[in-house]
C-alpha atoms as a PDB file:
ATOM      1  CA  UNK A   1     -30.962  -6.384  27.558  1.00  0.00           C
ATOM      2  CA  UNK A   2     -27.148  -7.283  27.465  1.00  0.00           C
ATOM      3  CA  UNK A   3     -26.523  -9.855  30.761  1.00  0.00           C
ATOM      4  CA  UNK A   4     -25.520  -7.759  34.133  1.00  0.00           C
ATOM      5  CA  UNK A   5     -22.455 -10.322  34.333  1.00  0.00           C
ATOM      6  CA  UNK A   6     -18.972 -11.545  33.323  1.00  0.00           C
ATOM      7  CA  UNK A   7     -20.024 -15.195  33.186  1.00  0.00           C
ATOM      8  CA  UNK A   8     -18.727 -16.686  30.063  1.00  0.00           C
ATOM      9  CA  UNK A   9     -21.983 -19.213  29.461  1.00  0.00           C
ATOM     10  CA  UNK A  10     -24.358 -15.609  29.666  1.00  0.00           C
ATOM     11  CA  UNK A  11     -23.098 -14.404  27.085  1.00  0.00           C
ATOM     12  CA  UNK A  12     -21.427 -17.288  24.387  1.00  0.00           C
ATOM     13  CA  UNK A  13     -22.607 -19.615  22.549  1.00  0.00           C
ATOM     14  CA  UNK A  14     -22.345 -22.813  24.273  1.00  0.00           C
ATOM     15  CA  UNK A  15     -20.606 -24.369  21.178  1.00  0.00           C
ATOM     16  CA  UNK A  16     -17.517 -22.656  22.018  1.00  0.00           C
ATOM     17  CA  UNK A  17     -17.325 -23.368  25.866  1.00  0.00           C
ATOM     18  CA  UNK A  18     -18.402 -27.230  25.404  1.00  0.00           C
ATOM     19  CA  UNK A  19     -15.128 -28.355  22.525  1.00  0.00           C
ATOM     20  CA  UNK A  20     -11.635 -27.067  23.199  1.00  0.00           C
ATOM     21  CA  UNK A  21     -10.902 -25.672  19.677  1.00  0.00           C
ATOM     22  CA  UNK A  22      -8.273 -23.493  19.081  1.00  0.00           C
ATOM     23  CA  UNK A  23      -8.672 -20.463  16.646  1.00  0.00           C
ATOM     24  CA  UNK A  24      -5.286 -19.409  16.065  1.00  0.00           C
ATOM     25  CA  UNK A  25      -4.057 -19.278  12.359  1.00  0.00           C
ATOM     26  CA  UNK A  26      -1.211 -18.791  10.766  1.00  0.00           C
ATOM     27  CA  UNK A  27      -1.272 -17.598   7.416  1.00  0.00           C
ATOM     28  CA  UNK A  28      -0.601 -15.158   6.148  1.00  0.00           C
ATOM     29  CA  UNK A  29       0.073 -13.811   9.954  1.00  0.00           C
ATOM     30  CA  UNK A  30      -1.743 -14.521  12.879  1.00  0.00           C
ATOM     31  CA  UNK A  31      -5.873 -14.331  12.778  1.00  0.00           C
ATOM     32  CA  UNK A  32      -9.190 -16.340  14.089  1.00  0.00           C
ATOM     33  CA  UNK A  33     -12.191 -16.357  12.545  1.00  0.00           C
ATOM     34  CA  UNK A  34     -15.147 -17.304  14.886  1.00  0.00           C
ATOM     35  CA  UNK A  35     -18.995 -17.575  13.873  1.00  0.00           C
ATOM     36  CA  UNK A  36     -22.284 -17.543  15.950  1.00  0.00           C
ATOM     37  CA  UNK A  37     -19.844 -16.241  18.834  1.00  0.00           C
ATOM     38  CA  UNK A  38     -22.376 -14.551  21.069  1.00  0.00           C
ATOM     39  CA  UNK A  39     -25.733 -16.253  22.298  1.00  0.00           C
ATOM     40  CA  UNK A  40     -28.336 -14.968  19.849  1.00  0.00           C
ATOM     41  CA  UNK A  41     -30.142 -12.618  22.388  1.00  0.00           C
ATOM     42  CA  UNK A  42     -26.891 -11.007  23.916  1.00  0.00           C
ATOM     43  CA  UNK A  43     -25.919 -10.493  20.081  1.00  0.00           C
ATOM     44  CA  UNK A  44     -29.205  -9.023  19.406  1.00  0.00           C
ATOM     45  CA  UNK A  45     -29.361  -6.858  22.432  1.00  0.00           C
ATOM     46  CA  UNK A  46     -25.555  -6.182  21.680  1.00  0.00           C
ATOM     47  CA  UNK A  47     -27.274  -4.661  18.117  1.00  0.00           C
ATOM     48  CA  UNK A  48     -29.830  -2.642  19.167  1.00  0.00           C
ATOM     49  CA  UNK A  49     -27.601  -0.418  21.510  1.00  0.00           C
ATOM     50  CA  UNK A  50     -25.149  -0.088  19.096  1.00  0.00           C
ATOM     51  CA  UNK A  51     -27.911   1.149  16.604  1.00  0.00           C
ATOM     52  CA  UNK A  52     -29.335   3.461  19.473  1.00  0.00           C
ATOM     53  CA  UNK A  53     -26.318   5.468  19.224  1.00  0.00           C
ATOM     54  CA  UNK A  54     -27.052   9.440  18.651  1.00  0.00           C
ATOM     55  CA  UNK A  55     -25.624  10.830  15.135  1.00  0.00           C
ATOM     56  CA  UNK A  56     -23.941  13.151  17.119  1.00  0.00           C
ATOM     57  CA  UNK A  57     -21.402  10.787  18.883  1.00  0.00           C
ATOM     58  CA  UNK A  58     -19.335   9.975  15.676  1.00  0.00           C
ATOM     59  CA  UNK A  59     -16.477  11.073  13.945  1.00  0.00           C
ATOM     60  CA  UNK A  60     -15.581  10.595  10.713  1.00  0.00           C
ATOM     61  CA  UNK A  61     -12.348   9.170  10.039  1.00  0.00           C
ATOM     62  CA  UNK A  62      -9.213  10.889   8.581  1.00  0.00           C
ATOM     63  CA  UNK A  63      -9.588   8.878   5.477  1.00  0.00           C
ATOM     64  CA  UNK A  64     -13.186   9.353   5.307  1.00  0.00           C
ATOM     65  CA  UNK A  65     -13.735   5.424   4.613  1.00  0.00           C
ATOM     66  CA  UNK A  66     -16.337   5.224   7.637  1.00  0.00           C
ATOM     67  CA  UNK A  67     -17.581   6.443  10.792  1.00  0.00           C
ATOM     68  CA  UNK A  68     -16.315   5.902  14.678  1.00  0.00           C
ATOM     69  CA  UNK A  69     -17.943   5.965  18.215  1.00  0.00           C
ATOM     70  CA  UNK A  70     -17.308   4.970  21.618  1.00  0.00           C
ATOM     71  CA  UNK A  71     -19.603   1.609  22.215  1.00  0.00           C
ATOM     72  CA  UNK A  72     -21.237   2.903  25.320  1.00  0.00           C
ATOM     73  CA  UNK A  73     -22.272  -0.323  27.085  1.00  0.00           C
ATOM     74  CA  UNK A  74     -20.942  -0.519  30.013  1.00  0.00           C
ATOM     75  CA  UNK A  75     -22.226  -4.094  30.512  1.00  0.00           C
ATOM     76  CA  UNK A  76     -20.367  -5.023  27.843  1.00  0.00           C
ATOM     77  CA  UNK A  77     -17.061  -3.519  28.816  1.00  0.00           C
ATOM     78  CA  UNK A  78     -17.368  -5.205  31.809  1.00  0.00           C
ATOM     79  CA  UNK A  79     -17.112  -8.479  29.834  1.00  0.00           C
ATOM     80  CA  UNK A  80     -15.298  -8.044  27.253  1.00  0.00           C
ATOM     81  CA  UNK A  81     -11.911  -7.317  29.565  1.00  0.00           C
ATOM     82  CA  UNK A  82     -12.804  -9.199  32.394  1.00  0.00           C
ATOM     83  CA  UNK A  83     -10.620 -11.893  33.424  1.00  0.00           C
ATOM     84  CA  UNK A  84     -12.865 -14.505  32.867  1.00  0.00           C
ATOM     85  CA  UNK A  85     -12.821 -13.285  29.170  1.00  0.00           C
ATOM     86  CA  UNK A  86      -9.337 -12.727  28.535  1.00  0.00           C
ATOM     87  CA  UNK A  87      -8.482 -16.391  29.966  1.00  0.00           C
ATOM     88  CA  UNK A  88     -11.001 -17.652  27.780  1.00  0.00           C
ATOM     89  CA  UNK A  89      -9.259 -15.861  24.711  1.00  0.00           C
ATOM     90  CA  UNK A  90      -5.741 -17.283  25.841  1.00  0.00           C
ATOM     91  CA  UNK A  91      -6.784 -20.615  25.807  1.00  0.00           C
ATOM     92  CA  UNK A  92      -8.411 -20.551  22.342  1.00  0.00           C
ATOM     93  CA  UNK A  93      -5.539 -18.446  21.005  1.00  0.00           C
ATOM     94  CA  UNK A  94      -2.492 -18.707  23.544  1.00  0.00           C
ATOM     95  CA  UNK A  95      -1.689 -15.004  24.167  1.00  0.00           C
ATOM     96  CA  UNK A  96      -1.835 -12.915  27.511  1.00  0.00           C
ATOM     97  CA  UNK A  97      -4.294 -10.666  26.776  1.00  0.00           C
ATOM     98  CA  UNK A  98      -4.592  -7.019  28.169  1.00  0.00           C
ATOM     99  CA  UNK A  99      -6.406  -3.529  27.535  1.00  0.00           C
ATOM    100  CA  UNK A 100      -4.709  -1.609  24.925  1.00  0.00           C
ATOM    101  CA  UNK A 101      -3.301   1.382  26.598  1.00  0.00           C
ATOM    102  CA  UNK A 102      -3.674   3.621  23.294  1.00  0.00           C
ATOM    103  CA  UNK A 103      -6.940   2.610  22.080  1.00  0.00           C
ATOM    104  CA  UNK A 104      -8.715   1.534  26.188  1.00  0.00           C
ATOM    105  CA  UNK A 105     -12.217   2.137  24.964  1.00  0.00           C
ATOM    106  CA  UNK A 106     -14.208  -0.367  22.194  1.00  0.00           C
ATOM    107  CA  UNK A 107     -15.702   1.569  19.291  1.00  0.00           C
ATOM    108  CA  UNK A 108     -18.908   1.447  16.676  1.00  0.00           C
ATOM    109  CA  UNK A 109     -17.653   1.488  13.210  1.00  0.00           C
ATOM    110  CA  UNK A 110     -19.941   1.899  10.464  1.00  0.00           C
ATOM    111  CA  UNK A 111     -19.800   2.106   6.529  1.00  0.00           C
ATOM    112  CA  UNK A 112     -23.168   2.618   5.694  1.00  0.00           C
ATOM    113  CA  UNK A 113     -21.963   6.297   3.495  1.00  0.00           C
ATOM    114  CA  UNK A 114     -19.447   5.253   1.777  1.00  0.00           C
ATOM    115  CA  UNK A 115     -19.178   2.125  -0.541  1.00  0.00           C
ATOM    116  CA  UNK A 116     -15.505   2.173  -1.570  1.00  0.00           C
ATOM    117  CA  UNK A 117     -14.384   0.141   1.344  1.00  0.00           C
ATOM    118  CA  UNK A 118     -10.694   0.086   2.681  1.00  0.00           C
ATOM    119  CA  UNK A 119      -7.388   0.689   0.830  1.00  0.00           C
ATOM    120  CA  UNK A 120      -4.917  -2.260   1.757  1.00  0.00           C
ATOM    121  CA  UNK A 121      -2.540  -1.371   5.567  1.00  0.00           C
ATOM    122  CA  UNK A 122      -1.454  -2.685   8.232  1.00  0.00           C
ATOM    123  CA  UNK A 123      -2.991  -0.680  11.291  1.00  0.00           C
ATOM    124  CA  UNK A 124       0.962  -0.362  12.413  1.00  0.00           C
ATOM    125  CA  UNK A 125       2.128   2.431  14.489  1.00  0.00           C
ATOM    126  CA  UNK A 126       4.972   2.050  16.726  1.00  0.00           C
ATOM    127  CA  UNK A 127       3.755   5.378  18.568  1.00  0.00           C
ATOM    128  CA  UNK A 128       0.154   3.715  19.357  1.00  0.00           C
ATOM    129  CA  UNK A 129       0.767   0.433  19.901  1.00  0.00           C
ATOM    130  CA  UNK A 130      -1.821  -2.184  19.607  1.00  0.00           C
ATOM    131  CA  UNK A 131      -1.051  -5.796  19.303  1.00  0.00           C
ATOM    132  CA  UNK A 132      -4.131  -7.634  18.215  1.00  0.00           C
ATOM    133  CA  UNK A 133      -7.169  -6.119  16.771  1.00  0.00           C
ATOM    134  CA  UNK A 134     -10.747  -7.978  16.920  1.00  0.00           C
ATOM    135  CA  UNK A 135     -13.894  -7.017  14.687  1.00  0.00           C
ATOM    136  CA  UNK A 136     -17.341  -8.056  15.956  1.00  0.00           C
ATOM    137  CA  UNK A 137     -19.465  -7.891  12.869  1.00  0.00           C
ATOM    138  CA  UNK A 138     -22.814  -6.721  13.602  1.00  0.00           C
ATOM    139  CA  UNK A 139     -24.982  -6.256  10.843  1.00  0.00           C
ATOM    140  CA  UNK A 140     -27.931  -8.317  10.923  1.00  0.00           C
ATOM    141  CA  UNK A 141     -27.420  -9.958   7.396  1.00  0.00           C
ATOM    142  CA  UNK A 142     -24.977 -10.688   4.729  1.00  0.00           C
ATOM    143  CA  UNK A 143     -25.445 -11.895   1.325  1.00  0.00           C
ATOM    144  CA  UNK A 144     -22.240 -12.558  -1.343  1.00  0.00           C
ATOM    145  CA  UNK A 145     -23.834  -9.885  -3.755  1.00  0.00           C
ATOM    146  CA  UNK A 146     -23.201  -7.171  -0.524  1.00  0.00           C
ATOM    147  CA  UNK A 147     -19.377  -7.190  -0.554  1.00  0.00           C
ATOM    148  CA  UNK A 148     -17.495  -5.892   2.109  1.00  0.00           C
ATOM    149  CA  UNK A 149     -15.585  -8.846   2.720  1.00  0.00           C
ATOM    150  CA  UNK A 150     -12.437  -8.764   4.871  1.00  0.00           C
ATOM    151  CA  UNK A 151      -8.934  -9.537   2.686  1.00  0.00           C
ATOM    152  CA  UNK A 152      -6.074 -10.770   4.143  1.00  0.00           C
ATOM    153  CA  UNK A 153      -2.615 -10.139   2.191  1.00  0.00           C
ATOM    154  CA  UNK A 154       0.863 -11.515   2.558  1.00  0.00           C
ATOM    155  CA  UNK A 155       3.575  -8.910   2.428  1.00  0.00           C
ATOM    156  CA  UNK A 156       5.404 -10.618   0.082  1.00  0.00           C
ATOM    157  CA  UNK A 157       2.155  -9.924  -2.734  1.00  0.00           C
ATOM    158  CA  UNK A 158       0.176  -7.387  -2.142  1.00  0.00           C
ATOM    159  CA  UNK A 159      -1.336  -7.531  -5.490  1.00  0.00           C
ATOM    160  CA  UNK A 160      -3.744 -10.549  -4.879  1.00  0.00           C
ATOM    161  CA  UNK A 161      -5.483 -11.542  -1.402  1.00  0.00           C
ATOM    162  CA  UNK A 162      -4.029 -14.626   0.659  1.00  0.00           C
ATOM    163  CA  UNK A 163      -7.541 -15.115   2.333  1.00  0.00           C
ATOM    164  CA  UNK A 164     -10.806 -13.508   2.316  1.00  0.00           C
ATOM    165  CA  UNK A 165     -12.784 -13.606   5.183  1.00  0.00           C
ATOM    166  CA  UNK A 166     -16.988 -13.085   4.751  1.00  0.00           C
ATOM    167  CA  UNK A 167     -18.233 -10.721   7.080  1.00  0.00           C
ATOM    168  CA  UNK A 168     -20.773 -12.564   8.415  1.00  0.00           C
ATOM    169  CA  UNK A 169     -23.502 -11.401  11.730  1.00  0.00           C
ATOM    170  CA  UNK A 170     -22.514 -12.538  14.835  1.00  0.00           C
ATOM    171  CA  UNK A 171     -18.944 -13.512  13.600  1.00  0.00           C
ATOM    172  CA  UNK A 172     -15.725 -12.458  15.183  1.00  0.00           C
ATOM    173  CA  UNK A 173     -12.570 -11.683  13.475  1.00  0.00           C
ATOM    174  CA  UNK A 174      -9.129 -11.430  14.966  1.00  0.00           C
ATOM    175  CA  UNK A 175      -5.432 -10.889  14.019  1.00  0.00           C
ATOM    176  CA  UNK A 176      -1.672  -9.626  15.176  1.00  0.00           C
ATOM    177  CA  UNK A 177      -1.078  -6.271  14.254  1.00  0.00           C
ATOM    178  CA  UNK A 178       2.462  -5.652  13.081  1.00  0.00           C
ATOM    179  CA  UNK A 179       4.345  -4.524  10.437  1.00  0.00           C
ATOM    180  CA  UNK A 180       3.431  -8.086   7.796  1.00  0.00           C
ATOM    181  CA  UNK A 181      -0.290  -7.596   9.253  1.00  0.00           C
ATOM    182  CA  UNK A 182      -1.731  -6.053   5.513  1.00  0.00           C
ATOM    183  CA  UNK A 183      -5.323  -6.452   5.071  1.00  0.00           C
ATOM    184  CA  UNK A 184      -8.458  -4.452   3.329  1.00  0.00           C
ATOM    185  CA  UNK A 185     -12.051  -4.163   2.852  1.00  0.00           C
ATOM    186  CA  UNK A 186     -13.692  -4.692  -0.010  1.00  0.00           C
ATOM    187  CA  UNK A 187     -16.205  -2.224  -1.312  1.00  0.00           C
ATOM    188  CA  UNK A 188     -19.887  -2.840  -1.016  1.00  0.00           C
ATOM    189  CA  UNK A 189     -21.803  -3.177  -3.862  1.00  0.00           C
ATOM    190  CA  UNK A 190     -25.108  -2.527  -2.502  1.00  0.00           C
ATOM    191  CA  UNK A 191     -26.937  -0.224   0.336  1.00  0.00           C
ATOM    192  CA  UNK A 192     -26.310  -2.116   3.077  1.00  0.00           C
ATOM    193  CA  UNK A 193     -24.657  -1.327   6.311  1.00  0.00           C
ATOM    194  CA  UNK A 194     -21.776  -3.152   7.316  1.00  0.00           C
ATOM    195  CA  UNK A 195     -21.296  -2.216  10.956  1.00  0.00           C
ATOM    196  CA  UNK A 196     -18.888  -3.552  13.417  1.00  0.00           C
ATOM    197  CA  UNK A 197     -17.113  -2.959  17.143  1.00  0.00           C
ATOM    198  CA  UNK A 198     -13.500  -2.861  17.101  1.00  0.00           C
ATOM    199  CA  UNK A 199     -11.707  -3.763  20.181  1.00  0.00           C
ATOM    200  CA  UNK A 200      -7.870  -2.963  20.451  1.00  0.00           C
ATOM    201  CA  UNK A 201      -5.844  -5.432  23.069  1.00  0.00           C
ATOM    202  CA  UNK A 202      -1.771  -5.265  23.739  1.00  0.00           C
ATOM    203  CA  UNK A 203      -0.324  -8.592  24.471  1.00  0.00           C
ATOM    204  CA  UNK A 204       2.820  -9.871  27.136  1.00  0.00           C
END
């Protein structure tokens, strides 16, 4: 069972609440990559709801590169924008945090029927504005011959990848969205599921 709490030590690893790292990168725009984020049993817990989610409660996206649902744990909601959380982001990453107004409610995404991944954007749109988007991988494996991987791209070549960032379980990826933000997913060579929960925050 996820923790009935907001407490930052129930549910993350103590590695990140004992050093005072910060996350924030620069290039080629503004991202964090964090592994073994959640305590193992809040991640697994985390899992298993997110795989107990009827067929019936997703969409398929306008691109048709993978399917969406609204993460219904309401435990985890709780957490996620509490202020406890959001001050914890700040000082790892130094922005004011706050529920994204166009996208207010976390979602499921999974790939698992289609293996051609994600055509290089940006996720800009001045009419829906988000400021920072986070991906909370949670698949329980990963292996180099699976693909999938996360590429980063700097607008000034968008022909080869700046960074590529592994999609590992229990790993938490996080970047600016803006206009220079380009990034893609790589296809997966294999049948496994990569499967993820997106959460969407504005920032002062």
């Amino acid at each position: 069972m996820l923790p009935d709490s907001i407490l930052l030590e129930d549910w993350i690893d103590p590695q990140h609440l004992q050093n005072e790292d910060f996350w924030l990168k620069t290039k080629p725009f503004e991202h964090c990559v964090v592994t073994h984020f959640f305590k193992e049993s809040v991640f697994d817990s985390l899992r298993k709801s997110c795989q107990e989610i009827n067929e019936s409660n997703y969409e398929i996206h306008p691109t048709g590169e993978y399917r969406f649902a609204a993460l219904p744990c309401v435990e985890f909601f709780k957490f996620i924008y509490s202020v406890k959380f959001r001050q914890f982001l700040r000082s790892k990453l130094s922005f004011n945090f706050k529920p994204c107004r166009a996208f207010p409610c976390p979602q499921i995404y999974r790939f698992d029927t289609n293996k051609k991944g994600v055509n290089i954007h940006n996720d800009y749109d001045i009419s829906q504005r988000r400021d920072f988007g986070m991906i909370i991988y949670l698949h329980n494996d990963w292996q180099p011959k699976f693909g999938g991987e996360l590429q980063l791209f700097d607008k000034s070549n968008l022909q080869h990848a700046y960074s590529t960032i592994l999609p590992l379980p229990n790993s938490i990826v996080g970047f600016r969205v803006h206009e220079g933000s380009y990034h893609s997913v790589r296809p997966s060579n294999c049948d496994w599921e990569r499967m993820s929960i997106v959460v969407d925050w504005n920032i002062d």
